[in-house]
C-alpha atoms as a PDB file:
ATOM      1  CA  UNK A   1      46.210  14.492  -0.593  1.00  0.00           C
ATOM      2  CA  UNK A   2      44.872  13.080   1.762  1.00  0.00           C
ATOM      3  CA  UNK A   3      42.403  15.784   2.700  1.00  0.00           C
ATOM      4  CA  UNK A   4      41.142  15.971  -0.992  1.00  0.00           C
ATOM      5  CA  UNK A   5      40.388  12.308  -1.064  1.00  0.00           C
ATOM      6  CA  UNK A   6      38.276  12.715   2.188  1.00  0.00           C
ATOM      7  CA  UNK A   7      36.107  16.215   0.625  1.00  0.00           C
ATOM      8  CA  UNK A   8      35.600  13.896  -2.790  1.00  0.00           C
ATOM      9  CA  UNK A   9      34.222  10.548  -0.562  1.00  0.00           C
ATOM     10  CA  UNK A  10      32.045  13.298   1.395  1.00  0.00           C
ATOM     11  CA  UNK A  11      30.808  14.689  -1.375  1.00  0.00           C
ATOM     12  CA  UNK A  12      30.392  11.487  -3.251  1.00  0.00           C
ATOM     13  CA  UNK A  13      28.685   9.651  -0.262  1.00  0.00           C
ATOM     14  CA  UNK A  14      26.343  13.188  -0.008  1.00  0.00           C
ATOM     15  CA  UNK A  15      25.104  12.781  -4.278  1.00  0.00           C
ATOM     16  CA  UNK A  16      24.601   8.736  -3.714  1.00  0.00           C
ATOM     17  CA  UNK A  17      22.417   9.450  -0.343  1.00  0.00           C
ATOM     18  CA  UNK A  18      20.205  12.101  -1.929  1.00  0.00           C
ATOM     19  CA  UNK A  19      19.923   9.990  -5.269  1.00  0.00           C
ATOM     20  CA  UNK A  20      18.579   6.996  -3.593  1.00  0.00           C
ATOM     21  CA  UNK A  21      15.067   7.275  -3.628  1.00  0.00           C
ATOM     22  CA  UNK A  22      13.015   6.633  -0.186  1.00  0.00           C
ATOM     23  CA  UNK A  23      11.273   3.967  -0.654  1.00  0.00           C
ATOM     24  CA  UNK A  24       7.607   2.579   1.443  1.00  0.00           C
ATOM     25  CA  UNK A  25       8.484   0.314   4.184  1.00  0.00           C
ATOM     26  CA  UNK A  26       6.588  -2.756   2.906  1.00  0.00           C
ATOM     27  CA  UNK A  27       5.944  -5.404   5.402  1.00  0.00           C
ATOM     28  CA  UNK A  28       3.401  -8.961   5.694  1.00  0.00           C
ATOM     29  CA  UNK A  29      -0.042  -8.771   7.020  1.00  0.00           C
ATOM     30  CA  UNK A  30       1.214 -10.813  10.030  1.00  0.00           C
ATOM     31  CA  UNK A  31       4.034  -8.374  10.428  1.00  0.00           C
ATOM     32  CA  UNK A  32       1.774  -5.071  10.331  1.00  0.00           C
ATOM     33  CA  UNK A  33      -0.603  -6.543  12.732  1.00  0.00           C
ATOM     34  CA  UNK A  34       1.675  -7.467  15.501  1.00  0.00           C
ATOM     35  CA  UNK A  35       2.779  -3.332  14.914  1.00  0.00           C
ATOM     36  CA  UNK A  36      -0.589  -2.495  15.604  1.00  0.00           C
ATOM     37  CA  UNK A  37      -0.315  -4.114  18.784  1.00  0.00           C
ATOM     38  CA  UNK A  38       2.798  -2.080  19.583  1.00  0.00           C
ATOM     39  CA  UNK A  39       1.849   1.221  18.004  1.00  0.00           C
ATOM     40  CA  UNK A  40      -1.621   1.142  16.765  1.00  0.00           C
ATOM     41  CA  UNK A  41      -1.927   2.818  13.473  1.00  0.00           C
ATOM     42  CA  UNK A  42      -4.003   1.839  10.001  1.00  0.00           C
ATOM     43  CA  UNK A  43      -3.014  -0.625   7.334  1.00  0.00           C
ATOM     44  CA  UNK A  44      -2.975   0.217   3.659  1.00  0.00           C
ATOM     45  CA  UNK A  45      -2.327  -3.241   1.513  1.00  0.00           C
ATOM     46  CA  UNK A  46      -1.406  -2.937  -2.267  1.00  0.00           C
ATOM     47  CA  UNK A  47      -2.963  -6.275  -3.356  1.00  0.00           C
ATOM     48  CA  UNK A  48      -1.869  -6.921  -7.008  1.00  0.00           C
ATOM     49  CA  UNK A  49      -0.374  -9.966  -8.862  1.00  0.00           C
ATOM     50  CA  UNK A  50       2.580 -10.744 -10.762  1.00  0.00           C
ATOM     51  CA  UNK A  51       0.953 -10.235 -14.542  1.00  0.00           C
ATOM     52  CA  UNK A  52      -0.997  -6.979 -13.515  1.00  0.00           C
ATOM     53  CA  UNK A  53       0.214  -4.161 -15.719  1.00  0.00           C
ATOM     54  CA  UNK A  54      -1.698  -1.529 -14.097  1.00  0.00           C
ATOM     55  CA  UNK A  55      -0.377  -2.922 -10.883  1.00  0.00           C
ATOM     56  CA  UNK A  56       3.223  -1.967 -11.879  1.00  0.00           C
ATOM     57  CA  UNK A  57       2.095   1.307 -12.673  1.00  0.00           C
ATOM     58  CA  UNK A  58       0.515   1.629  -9.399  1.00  0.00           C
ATOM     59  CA  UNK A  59       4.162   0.771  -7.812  1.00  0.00           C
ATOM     60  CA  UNK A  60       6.622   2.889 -10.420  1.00  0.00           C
ATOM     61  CA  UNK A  61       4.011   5.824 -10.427  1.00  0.00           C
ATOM     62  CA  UNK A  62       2.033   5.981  -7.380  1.00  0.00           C
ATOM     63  CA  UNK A  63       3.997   3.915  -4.467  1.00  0.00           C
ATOM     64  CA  UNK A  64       7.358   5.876  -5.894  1.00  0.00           C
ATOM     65  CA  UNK A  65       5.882   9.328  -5.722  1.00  0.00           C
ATOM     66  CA  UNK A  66       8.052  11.146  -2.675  1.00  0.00           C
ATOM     67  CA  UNK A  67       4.780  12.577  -0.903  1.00  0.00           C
ATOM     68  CA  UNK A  68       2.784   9.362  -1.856  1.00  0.00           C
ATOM     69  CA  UNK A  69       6.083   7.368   0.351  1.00  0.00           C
ATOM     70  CA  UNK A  70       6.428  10.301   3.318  1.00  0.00           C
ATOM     71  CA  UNK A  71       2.567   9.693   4.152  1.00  0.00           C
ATOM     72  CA  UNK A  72       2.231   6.335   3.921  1.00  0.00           C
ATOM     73  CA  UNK A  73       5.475   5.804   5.935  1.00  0.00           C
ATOM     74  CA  UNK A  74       4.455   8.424   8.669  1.00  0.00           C
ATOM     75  CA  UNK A  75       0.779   7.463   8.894  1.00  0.00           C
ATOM     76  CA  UNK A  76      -0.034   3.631   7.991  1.00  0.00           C
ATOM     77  CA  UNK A  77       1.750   0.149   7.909  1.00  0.00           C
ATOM     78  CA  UNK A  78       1.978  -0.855   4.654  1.00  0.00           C
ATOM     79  CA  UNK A  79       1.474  -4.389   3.249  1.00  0.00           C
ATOM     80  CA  UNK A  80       1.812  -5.872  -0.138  1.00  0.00           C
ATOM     81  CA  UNK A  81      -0.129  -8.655  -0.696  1.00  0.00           C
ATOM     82  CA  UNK A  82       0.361 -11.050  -4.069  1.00  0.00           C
ATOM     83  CA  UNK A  83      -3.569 -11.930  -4.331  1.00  0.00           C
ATOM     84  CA  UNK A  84      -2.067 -15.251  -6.243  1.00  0.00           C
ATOM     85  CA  UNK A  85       0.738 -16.561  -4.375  1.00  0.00           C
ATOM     86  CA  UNK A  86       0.877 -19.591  -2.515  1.00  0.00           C
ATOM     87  CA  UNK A  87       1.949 -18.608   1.051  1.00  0.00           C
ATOM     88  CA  UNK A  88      -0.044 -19.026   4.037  1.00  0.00           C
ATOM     89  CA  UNK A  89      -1.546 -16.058   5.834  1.00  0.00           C
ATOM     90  CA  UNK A  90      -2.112 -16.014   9.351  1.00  0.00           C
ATOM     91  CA  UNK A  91      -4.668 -13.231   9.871  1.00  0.00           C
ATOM     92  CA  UNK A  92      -7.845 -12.770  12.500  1.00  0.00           C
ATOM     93  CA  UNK A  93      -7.333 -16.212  13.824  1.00  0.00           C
ATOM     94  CA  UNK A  94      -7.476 -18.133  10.439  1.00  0.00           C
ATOM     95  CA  UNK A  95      -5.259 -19.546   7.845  1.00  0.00           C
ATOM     96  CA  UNK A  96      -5.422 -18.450   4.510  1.00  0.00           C
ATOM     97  CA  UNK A  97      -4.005 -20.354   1.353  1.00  0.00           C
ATOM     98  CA  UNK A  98      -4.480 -20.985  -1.793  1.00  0.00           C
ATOM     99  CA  UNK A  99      -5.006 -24.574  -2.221  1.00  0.00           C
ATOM    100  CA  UNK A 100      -5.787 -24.427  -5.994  1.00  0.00           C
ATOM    101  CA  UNK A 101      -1.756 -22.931  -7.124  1.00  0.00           C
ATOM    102  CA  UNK A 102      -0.305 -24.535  -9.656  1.00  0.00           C
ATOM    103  CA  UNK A 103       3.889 -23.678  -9.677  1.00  0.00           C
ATOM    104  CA  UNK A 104       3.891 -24.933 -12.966  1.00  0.00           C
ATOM    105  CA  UNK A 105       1.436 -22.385 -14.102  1.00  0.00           C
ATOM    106  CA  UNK A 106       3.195 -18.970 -15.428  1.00  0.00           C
ATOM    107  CA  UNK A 107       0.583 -16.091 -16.058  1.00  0.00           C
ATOM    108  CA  UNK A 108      -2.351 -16.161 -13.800  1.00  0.00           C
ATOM    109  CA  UNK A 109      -2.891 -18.430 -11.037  1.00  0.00           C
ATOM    110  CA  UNK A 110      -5.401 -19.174  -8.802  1.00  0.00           C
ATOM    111  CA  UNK A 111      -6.685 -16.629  -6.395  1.00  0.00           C
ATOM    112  CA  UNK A 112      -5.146 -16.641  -2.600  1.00  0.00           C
ATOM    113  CA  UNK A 113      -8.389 -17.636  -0.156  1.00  0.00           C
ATOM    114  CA  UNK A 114      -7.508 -14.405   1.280  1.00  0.00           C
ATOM    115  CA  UNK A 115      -8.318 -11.990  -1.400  1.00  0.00           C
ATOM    116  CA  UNK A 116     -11.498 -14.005  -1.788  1.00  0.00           C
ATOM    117  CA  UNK A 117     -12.242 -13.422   2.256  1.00  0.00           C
ATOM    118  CA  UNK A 118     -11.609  -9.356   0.978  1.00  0.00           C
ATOM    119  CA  UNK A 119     -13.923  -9.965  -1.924  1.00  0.00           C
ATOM    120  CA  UNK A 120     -11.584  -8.528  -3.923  1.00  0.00           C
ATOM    121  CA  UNK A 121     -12.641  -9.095  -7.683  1.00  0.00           C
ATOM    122  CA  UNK A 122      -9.589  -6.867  -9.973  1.00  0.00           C
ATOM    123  CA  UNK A 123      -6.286  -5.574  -9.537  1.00  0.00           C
ATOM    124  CA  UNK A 124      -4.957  -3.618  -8.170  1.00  0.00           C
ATOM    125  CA  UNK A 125      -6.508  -3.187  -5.292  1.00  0.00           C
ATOM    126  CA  UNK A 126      -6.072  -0.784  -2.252  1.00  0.00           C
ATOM    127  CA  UNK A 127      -7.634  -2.011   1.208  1.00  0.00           C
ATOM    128  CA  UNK A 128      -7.667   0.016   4.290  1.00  0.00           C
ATOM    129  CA  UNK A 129      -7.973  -1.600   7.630  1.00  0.00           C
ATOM    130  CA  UNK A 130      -8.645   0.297  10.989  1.00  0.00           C
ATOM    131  CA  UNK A 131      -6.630   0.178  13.941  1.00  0.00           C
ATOM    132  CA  UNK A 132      -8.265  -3.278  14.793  1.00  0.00           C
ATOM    133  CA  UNK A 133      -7.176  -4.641  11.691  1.00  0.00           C
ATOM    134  CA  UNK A 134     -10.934  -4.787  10.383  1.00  0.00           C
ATOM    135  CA  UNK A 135     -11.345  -3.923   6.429  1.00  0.00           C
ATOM    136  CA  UNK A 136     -12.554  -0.157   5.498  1.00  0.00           C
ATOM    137  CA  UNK A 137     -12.653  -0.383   2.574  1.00  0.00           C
ATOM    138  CA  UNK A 138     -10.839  -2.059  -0.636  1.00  0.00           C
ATOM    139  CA  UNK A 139     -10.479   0.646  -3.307  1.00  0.00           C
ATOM    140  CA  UNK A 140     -10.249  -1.764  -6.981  1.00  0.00           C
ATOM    141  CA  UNK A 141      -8.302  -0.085  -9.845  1.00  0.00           C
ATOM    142  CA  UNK A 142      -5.089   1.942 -10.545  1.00  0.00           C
ATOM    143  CA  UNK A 143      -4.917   5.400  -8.887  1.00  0.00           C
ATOM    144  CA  UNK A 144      -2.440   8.443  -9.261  1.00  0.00           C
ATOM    145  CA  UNK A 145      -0.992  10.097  -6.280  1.00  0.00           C
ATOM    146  CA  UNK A 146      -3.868  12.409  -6.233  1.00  0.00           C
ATOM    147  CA  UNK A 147      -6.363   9.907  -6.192  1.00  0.00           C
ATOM    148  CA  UNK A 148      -4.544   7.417  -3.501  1.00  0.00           C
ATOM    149  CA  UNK A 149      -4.153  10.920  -1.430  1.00  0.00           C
ATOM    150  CA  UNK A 150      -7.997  11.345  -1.067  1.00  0.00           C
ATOM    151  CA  UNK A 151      -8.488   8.217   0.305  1.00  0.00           C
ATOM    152  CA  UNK A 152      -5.211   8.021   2.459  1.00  0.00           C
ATOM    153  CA  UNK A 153      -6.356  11.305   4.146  1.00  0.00           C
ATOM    154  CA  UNK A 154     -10.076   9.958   4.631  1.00  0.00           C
ATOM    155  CA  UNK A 155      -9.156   7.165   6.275  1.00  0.00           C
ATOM    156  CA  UNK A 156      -5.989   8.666   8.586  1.00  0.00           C
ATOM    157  CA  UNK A 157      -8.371  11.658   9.470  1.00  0.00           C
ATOM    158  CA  UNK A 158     -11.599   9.186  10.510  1.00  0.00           C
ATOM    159  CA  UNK A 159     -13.251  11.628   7.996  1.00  0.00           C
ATOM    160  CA  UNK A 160     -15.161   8.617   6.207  1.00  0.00           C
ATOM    161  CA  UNK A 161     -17.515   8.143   9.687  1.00  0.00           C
ATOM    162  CA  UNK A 162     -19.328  10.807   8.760  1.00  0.00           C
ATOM    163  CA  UNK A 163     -19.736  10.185   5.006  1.00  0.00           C
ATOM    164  CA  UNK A 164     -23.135   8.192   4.729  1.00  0.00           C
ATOM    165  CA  UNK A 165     -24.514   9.217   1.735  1.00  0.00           C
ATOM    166  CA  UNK A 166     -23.369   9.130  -2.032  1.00  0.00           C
ATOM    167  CA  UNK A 167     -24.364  13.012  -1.606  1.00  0.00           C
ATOM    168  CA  UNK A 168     -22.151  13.005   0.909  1.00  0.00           C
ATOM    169  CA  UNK A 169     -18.906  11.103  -0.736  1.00  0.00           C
ATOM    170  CA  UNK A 170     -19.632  13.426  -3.664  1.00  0.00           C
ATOM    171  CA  UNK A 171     -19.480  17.124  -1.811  1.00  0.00           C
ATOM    172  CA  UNK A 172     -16.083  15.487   0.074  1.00  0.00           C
ATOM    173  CA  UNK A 173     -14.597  14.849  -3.306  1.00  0.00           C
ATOM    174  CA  UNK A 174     -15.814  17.726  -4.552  1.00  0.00           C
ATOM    175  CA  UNK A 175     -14.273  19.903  -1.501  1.00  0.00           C
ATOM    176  CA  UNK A 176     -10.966  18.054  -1.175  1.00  0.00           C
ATOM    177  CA  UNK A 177      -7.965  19.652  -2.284  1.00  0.00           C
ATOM    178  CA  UNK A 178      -4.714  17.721  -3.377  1.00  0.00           C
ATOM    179  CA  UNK A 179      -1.833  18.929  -1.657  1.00  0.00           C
ATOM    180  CA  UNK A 180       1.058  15.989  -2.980  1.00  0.00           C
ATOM    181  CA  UNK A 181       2.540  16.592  -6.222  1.00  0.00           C
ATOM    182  CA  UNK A 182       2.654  14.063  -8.859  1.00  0.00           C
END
């Protein structure tokens, strides 16, 4: 008996472990930044707010996609930023707020003083930083696995130093091939 109940809570214990989806290890700006120091890689932040409807396709489609959540995890910190929250944001030296939220307010709120310092103007959007923690680039609007896998490859592989021209960014689209499923 006793046997039989152990082989069922293996087996059990097995289909709830490979069920649970793996998931992208979200962490704060301030968190991903003190990594760097450690163990310098990237930062990818998913800057969205709470009404956004493409940004909660971004996270049940894209940032739920299994090769979308191996790469990121292996290759970047990642950050998720609410662009209209109130919480202050320690980041190059500076405080960022957002002096102008109102708690009472349900919908949209007033933008966070950092995604102004990002100039970041819709949501989602997707902003690399380097190594330093200085912006690549922020990449505005929803994007499938595909698409998010161009640009996490050009920025992991240094591959947009040498892209200077919109000829350029054009023949590396072009060329790239998709390897992630989704």
């Amino acid at each position: 008996m006793k046997k039989t109940f152990l082989i069922l809570a293996l087996v059990i214990t097995t289909i709830s472990a490979q069920s649970q989806k793996k998931k992208i290890n979200w962490m704060s700006l301030e968190e991903a930044v003190a990594a760097q120091a450690v163990s310098p890689k990237k930062i990818i932040m998913d800057v969205y707010t709470s009404w956004c409807g493409p940004c909660k396709m971004l996270d049940k489609n894209t940032f739920q996609n299994p090769d979308v959540v191996q790469y990121v995890n292996e290759n970047y910190y990642a950050v998720k930023f609410n662009a209209e929250s109130n919480k202050p944001i320690n980041f190059k030296d500076q405080v960022f707020g957002n002096p102008n939220y109102d708690p009472g307010r349900s919908g949209r709120n007033a933008q966070h003083e950092l995604a102004g310092a990002l100039k970041i103007t819709a949501y989602p959007t997707i902003v690399f930083f380097n190594e330093n923690g200085d912006t690549l680039l922020p990449v505005p609007g929803y994007k499938t696995p595909n698409q998010l896998e161009l640009y996490l490859k050009l920025f992991y592989n240094d591959d947009h130093q040498s892209i200077n021209t919109q000829e350029q960014w054009d023949e590396y689209q072009k060329d790239f091939v998709s390897q992630f499923k989704g």
